[in-house]
C-alpha atoms as a PDB file:
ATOM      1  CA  UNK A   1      -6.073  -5.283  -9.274  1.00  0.00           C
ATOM      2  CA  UNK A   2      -5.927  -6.271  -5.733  1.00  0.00           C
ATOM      3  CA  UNK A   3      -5.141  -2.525  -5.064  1.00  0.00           C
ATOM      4  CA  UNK A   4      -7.754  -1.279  -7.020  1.00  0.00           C
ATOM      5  CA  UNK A   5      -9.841  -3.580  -5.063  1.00  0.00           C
ATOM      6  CA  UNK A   6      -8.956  -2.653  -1.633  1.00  0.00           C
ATOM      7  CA  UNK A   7      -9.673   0.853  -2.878  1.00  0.00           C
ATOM      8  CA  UNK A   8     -13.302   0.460  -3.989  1.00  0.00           C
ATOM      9  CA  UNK A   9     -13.826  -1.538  -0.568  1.00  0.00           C
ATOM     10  CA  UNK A  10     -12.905   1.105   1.220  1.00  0.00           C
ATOM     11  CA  UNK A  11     -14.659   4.510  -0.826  1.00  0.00           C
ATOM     12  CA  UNK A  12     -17.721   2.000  -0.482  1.00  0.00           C
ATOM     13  CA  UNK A  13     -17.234   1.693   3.291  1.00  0.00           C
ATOM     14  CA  UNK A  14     -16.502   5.176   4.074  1.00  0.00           C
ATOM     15  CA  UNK A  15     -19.215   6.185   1.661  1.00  0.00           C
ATOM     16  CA  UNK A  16     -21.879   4.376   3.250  1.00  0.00           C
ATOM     17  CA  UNK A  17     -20.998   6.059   6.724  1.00  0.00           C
ATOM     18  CA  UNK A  18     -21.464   8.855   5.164  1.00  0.00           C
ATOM     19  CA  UNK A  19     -25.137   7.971   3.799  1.00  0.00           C
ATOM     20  CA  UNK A  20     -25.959   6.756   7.306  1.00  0.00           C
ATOM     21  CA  UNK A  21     -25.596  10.654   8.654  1.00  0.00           C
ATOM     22  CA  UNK A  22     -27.602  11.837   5.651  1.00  0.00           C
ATOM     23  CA  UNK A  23     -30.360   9.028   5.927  1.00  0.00           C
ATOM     24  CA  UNK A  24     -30.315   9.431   9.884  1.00  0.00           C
ATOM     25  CA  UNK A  25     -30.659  13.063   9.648  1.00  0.00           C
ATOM     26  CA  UNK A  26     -33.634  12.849   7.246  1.00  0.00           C
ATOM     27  CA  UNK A  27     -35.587  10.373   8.743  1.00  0.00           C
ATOM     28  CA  UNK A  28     -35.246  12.173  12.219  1.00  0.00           C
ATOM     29  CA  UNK A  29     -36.984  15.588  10.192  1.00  0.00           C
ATOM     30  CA  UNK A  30     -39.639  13.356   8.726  1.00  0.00           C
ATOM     31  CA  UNK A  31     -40.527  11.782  12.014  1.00  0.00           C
ATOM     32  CA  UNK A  32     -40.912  15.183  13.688  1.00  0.00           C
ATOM     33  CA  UNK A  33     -43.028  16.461  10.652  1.00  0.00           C
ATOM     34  CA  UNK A  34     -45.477  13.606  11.019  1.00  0.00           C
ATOM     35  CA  UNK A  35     -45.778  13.298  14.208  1.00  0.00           C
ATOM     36  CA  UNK A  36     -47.509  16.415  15.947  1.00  0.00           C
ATOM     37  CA  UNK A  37     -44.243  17.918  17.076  1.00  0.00           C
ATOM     38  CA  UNK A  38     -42.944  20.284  14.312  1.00  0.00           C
ATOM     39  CA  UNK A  39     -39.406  20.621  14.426  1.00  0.00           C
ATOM     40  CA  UNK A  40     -37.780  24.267  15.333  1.00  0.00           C
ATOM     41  CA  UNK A  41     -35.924  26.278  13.343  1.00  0.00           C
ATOM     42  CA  UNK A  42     -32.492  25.152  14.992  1.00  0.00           C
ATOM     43  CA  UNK A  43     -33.640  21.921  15.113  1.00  0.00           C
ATOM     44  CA  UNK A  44     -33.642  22.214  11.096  1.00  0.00           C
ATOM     45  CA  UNK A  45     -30.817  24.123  10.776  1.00  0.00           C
ATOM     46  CA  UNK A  46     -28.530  21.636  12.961  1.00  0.00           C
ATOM     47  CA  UNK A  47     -29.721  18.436  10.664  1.00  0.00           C
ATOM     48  CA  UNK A  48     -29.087  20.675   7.626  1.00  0.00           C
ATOM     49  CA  UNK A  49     -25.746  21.450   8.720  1.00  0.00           C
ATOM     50  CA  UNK A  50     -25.286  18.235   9.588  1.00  0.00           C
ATOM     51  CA  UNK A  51     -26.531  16.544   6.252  1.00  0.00           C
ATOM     52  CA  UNK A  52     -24.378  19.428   4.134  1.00  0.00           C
ATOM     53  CA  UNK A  53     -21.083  18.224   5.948  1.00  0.00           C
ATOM     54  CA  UNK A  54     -21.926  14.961   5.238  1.00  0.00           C
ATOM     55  CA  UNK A  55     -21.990  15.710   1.313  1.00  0.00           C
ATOM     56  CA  UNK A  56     -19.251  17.722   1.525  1.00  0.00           C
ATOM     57  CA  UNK A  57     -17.022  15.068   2.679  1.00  0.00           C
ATOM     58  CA  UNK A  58     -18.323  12.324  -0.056  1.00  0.00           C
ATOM     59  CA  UNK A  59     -17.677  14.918  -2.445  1.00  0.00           C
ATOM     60  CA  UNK A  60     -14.183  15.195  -1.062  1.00  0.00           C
ATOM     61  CA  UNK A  61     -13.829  11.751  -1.195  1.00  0.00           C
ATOM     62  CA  UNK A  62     -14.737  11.448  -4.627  1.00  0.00           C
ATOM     63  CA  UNK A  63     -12.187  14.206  -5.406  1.00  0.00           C
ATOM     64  CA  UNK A  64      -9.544  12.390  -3.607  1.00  0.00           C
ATOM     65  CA  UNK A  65     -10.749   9.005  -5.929  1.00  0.00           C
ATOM     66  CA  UNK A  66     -10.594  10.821  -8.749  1.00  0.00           C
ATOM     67  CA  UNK A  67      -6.934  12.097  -8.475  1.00  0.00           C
ATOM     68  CA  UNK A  68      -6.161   8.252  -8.045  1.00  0.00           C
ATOM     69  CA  UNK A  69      -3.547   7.142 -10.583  1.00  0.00           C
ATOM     70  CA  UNK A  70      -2.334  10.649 -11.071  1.00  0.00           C
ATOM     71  CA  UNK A  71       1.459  10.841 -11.202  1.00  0.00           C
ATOM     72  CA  UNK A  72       1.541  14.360  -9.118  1.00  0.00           C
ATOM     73  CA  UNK A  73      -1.613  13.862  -6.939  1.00  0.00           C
ATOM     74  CA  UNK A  74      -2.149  16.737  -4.476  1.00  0.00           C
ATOM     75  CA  UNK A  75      -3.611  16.862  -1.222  1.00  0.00           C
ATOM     76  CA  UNK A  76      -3.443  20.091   0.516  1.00  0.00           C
ATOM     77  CA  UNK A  77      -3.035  20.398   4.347  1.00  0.00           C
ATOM     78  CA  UNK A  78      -3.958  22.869   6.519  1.00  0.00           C
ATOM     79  CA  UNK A  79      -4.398  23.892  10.628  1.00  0.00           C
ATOM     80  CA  UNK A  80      -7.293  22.364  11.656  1.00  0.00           C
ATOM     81  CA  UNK A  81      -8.979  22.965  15.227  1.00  0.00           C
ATOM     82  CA  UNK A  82      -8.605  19.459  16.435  1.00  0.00           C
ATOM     83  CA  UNK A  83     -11.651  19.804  19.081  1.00  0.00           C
ATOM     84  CA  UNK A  84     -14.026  21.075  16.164  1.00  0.00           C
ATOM     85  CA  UNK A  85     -13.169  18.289  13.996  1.00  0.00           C
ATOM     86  CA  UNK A  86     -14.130  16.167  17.189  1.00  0.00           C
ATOM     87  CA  UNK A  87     -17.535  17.708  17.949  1.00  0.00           C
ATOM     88  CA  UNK A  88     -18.568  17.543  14.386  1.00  0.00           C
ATOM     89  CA  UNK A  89     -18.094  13.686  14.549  1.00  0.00           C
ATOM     90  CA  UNK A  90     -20.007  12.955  16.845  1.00  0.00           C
ATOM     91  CA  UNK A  91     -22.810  15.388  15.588  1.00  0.00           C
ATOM     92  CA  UNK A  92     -22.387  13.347  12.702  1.00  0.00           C
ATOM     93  CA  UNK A  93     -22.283   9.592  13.413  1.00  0.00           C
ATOM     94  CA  UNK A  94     -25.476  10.583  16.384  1.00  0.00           C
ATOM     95  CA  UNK A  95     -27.788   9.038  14.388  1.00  0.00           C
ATOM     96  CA  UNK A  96     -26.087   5.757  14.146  1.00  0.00           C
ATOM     97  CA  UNK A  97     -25.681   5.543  18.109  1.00  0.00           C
ATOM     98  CA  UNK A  98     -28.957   7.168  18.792  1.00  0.00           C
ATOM     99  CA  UNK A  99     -30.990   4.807  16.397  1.00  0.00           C
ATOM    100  CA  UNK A 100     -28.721   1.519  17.716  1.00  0.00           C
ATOM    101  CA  UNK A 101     -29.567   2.451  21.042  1.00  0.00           C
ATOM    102  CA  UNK A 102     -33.518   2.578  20.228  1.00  0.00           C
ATOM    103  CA  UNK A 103     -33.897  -0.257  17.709  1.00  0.00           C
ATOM    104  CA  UNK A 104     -31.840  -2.331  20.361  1.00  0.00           C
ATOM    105  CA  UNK A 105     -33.398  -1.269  23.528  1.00  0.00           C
ATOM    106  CA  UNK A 106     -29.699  -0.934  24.740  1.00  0.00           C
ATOM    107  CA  UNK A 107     -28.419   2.623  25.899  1.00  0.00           C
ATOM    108  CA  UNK A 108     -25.361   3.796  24.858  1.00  0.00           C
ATOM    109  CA  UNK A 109     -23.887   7.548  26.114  1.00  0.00           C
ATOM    110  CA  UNK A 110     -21.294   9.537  24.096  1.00  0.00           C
ATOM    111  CA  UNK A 111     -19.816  12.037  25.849  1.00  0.00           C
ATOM    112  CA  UNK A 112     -16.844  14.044  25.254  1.00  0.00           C
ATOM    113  CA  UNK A 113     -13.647  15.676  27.546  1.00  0.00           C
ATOM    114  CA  UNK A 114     -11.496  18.356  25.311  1.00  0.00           C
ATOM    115  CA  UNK A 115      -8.746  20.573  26.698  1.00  0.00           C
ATOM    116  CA  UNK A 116      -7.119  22.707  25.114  1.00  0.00           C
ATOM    117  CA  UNK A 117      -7.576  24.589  21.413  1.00  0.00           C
ATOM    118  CA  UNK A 118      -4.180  22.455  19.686  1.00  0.00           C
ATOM    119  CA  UNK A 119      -4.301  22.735  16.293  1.00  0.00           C
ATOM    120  CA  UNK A 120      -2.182  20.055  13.726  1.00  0.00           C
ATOM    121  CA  UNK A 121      -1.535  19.703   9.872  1.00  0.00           C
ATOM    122  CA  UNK A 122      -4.557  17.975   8.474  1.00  0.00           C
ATOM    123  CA  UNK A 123      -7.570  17.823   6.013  1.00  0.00           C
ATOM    124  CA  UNK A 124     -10.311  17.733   8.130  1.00  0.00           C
ATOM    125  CA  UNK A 125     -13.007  15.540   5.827  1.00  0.00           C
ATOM    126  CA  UNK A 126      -9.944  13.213   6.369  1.00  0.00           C
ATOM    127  CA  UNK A 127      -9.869  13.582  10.339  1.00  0.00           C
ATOM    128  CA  UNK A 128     -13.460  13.290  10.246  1.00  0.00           C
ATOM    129  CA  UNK A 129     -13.371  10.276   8.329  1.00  0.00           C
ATOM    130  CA  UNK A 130     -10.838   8.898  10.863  1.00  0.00           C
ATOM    131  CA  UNK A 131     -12.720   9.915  13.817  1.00  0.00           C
ATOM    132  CA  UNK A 132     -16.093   8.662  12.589  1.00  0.00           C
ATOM    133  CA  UNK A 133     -14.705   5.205  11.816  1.00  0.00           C
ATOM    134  CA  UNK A 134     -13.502   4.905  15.260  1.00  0.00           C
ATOM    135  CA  UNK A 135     -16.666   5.948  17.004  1.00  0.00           C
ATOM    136  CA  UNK A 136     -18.546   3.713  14.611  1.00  0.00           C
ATOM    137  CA  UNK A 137     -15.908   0.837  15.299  1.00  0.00           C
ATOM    138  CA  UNK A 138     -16.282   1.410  19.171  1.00  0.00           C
ATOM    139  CA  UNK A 139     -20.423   1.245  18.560  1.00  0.00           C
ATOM    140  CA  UNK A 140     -20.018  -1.926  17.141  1.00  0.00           C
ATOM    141  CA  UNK A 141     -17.312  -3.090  20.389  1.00  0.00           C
ATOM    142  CA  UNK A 142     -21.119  -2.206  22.424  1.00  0.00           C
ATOM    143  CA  UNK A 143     -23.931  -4.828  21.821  1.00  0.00           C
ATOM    144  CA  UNK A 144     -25.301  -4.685  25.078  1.00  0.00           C
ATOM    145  CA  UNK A 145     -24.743  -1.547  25.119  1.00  0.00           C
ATOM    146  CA  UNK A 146     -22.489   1.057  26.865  1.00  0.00           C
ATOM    147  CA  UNK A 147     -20.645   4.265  27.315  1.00  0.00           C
ATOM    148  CA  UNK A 148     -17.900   5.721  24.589  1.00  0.00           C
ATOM    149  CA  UNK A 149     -15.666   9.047  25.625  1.00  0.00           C
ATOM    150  CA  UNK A 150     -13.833  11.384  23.383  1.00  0.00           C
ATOM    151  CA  UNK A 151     -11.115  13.098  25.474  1.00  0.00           C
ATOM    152  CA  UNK A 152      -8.279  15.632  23.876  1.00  0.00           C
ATOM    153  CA  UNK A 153      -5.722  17.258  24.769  1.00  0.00           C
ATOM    154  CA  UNK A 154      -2.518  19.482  23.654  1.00  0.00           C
ATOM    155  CA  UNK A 155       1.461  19.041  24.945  1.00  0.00           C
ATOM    156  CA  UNK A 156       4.009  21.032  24.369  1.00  0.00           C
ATOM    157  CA  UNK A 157       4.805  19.330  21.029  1.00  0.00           C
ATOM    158  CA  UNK A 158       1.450  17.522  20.121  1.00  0.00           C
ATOM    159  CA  UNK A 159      -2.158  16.865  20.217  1.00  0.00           C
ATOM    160  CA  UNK A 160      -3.813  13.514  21.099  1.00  0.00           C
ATOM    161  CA  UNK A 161      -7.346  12.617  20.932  1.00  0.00           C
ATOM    162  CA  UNK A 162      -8.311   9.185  22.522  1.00  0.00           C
ATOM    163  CA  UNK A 163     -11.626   7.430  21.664  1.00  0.00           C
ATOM    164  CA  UNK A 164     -12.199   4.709  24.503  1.00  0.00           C
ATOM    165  CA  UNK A 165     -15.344   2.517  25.089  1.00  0.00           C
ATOM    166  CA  UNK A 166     -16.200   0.048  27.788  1.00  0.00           C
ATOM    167  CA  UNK A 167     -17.142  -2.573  24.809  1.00  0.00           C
ATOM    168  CA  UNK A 168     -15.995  -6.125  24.498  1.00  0.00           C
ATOM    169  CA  UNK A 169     -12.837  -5.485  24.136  1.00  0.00           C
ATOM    170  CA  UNK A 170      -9.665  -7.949  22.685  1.00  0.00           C
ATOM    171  CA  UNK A 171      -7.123  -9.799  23.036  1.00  0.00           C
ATOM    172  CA  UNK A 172      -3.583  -9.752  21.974  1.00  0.00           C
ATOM    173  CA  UNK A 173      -3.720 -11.827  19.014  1.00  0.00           C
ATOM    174  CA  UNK A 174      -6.882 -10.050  17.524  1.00  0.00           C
ATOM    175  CA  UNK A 175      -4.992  -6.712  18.092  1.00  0.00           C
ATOM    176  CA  UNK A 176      -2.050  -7.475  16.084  1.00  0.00           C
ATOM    177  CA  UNK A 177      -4.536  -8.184  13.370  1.00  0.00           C
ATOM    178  CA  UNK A 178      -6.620  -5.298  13.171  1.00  0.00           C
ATOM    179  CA  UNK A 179      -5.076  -2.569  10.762  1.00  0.00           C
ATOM    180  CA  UNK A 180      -4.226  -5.450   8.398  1.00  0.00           C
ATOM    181  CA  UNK A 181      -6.623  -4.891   5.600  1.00  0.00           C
ATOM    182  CA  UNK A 182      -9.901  -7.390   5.194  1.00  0.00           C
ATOM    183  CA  UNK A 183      -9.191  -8.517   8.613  1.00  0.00           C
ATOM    184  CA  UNK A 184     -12.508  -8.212  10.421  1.00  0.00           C
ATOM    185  CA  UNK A 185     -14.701  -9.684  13.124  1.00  0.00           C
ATOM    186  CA  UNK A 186     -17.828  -8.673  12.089  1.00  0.00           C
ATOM    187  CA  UNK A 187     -18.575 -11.076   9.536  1.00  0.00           C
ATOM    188  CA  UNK A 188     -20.195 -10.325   5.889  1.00  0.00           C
ATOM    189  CA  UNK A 189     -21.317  -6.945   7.494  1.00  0.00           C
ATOM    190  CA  UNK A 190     -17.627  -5.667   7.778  1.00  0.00           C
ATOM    191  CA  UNK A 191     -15.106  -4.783   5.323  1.00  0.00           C
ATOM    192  CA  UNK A 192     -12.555  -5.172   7.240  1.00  0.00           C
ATOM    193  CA  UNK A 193     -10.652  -1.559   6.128  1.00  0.00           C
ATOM    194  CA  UNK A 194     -11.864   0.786   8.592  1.00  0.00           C
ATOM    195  CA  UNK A 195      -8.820   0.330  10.780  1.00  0.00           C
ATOM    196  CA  UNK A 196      -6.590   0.347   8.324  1.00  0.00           C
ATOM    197  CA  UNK A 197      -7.882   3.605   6.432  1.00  0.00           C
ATOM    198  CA  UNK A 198      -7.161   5.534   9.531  1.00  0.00           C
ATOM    199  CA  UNK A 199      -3.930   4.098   9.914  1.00  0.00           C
ATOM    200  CA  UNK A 200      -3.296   5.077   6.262  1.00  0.00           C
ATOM    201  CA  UNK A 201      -5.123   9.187   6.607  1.00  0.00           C
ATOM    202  CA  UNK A 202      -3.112   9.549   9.936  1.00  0.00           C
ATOM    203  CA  UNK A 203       0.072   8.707   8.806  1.00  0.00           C
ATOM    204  CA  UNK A 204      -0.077  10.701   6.105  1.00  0.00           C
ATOM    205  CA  UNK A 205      -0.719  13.810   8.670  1.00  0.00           C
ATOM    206  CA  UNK A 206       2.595  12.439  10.672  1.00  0.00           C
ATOM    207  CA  UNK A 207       0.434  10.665  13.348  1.00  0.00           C
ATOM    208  CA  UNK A 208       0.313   7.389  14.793  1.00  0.00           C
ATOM    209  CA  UNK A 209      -2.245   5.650  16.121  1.00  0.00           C
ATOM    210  CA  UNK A 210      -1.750   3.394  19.770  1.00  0.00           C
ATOM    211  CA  UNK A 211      -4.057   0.903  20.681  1.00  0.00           C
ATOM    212  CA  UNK A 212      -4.896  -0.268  24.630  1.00  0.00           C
ATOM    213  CA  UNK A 213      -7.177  -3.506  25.027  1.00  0.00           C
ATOM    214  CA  UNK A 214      -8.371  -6.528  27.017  1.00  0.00           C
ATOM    215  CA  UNK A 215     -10.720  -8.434  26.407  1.00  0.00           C
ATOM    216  CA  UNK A 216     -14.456  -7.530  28.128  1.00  0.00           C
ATOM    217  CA  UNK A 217     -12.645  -4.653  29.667  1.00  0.00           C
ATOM    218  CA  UNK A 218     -13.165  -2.049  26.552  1.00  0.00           C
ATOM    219  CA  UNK A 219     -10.520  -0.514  23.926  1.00  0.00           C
ATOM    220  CA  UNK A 220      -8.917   2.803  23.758  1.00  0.00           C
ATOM    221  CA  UNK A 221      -7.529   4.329  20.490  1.00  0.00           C
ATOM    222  CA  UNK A 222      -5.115   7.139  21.113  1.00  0.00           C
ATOM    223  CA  UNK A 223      -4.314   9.324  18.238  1.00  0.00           C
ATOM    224  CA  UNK A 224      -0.803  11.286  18.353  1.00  0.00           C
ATOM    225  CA  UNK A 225      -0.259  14.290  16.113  1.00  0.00           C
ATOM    226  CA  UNK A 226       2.736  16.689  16.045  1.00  0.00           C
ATOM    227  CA  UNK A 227       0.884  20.672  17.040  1.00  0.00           C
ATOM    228  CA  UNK A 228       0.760  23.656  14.579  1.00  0.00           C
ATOM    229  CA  UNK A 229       1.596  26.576  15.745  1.00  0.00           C
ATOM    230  CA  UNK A 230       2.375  29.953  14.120  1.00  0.00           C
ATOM    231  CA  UNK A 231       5.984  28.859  13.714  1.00  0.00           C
ATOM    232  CA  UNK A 232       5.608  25.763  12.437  1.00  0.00           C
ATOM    233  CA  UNK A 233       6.613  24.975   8.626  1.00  0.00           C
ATOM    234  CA  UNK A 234       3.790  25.481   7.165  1.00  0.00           C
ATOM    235  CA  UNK A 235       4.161  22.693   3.500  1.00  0.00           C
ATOM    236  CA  UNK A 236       2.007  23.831   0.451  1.00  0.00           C
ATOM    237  CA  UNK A 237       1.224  20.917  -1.113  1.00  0.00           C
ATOM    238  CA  UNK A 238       1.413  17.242   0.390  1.00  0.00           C
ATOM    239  CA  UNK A 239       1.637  14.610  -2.857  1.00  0.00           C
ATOM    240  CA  UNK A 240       0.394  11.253  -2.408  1.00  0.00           C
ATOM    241  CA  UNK A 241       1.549   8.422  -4.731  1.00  0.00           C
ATOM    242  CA  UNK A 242      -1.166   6.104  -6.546  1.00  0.00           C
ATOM    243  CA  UNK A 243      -0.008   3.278  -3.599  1.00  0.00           C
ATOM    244  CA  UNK A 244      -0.454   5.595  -0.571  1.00  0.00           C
ATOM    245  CA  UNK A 245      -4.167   6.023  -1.137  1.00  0.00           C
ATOM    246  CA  UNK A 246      -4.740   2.435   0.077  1.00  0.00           C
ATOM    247  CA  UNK A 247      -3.497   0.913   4.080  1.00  0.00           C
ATOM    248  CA  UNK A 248      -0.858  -0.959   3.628  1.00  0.00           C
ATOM    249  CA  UNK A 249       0.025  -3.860   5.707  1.00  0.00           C
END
């Protein structure tokens, strides 16, 4: 039960991300149509995109959910174009950080540094997931507001993307604690599985996740991933058993 219950927790926090893009994205269109700016065409057509990539990752997610308890669950993996995946999350969490910044009267920049065109093993609703949860966890590290940077970059061997803010920060106790699952500072408005469901996606895509902090001096996430290339063994089908579509501890 308690897995089943860490589960639910986190569809309904990843879900509700999710909503936030869509919701954001509409209310910015009906604010331009009532006010006597009419939006563009591409102005439209970049919300639409926006709100469409949204639903296609819930209904992804709900896919994912519904394979749970399946004996030979599948999850297929693919190259993904690490920098696209990057670009598209922060398209898609803009409304969160533009609205914050507004109702707030706080400003808060996000800006992005990405070299190279690496490529790794992924699903990239997952990565997107992942990504989002960190930008959204590094919004909430920003209450007076503040700057977050997305760099990337490719090795020889891997790809890393590293999502750093100049937030609040934390100290060494607090993270040991935060990929344990319900752990969370935020009080009744946090679930406390954020961290933990990117631990639990990026593993699965051979990663690992590093984590450099101090408190009132800002965080940095590092993501490591091992790089596709043309001659890199290229797995069908990745099965996930019923316990590895929860973190664990």
């Amino acid at each position: 039960m308690r897995t089943l219950g860490e589960m639910t927790s986190g569809v309904v926090h990843d879900f509700n991300n999710l909503l936030a893009t869509i919701l954001g994205r509409t209310q910015i269109l009906l604010q331009k149509m009532d006010s006597a700016e009419v939006p563009s065409k591409d102005t439209c057509l970049k919300n639409l995109k926006a709100m469409e990539k949204a639903a296609t990752d819930g209904s992804q997610l709900l896919t994912r959910i519904s394979q749970f308890g399946k004996s030979h669950s599948e999850l297929k993996l693919e190259p993904v174009k690490v920098n696209e995946v990057v670009l598209d999350s922060v398209e898609l969490t803009r409304p969160r950080w533009k609205n914050q910044s507004a109702i707030e009267g706080i400003k808060i920049s996000v800006s992005t540094e990405l070299e190279g065109t690496g490529e790794i093993l992924a699903n990239p609703a997952e990565l997107r997931e992942v990504l989002m949860n960190l930008i959204i966890n590094a919004l909430d590290a920003l209450p007076q507001g503040g700057e977050i940077l997305i760099r990337s970059g490719v090795t020889e061997d891997s790809v890393w993307i590293k999502v750093q803010d100049d937030g609040i920060g934390m100290g060494p106790e607090l993270k040991e604690k935060i990929f344990q699952p319900f752990f969370t500072t935020k009080g009744k408005k946090g679930t406390g599985l954020g961290l933990p469901i990117c631990l639990s996606i990026v593993s699965r895509f051979q990663g690992e996740i590093k984590t450099e902090s101090e408190s009132g001096k800002g965080t940095i996430f590092t993501l490591n991933f091992p790089r596709y290339t043309q001659a890199s063994p290229m797995p069908i089908l990745g099965r996930l058993r019923q316990e590895e579509l929860v973190p664990k501890n």
